[in-house]
Protein backbone atom coordinates (compact mmCIF):
# COMPACT_ATOMS: atom_id res chain seq x y z
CA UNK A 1 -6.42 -12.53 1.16
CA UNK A 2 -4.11 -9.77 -0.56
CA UNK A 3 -2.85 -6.47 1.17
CA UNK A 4 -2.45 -3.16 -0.28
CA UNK A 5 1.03 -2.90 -1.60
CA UNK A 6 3.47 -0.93 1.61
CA UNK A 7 1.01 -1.72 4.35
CA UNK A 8 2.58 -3.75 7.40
CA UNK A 9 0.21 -6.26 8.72
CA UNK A 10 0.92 -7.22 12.37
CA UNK A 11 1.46 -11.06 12.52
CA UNK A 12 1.52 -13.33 16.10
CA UNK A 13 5.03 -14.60 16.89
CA UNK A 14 6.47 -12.24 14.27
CA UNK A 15 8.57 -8.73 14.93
CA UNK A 16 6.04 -5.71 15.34
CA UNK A 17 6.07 -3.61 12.23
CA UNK A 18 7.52 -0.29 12.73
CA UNK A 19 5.63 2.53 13.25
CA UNK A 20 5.14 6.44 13.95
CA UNK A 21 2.47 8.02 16.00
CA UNK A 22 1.70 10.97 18.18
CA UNK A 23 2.05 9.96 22.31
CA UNK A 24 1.46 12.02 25.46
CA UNK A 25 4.86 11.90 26.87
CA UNK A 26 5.82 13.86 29.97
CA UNK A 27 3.15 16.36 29.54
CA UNK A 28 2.49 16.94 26.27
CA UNK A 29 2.20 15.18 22.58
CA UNK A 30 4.78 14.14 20.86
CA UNK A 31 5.31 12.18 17.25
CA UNK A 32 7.58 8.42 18.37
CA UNK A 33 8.61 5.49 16.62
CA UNK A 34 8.34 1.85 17.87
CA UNK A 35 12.28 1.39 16.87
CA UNK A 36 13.03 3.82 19.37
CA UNK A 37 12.34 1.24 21.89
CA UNK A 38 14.31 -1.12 20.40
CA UNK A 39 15.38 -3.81 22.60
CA UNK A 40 13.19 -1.96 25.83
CA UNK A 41 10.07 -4.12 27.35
CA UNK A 42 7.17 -1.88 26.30
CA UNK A 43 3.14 -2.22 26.34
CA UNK A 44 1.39 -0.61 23.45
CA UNK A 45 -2.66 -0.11 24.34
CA UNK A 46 -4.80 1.02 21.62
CA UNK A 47 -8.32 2.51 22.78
CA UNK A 48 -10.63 3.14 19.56
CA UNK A 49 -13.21 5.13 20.15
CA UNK A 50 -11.63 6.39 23.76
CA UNK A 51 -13.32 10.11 24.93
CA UNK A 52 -15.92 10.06 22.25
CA UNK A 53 -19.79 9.67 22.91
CA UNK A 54 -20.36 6.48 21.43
């Protein structure tokens, strides 16, 4: 199986791709990085489909 060419494919026992997203920090939104937490224990959750009416 082949990936598009610049997409980082998560991989068990490997280092996390880095990423950026939005997060509600302290309040309000704002845009992070995973390599900001570099060598910091963190817990990433992803909810799909969280606050809709599905």
């Amino acid at each position: 199986m082949s990936c598009e060419e610049g997409v980082n494919i998560a991989r068990v026992g490997k280092k996390a791709p880095d990423f950026e997203t939005n997060a509600f920090v302290e309040g309000g939104f704002q845009k992070i990085r995973l390599s900001d937490y570099f060598g910091k224990w963190i817990v990433i959750c992803f909810y799909p489909g969280d606050f809709t009416f599905v």
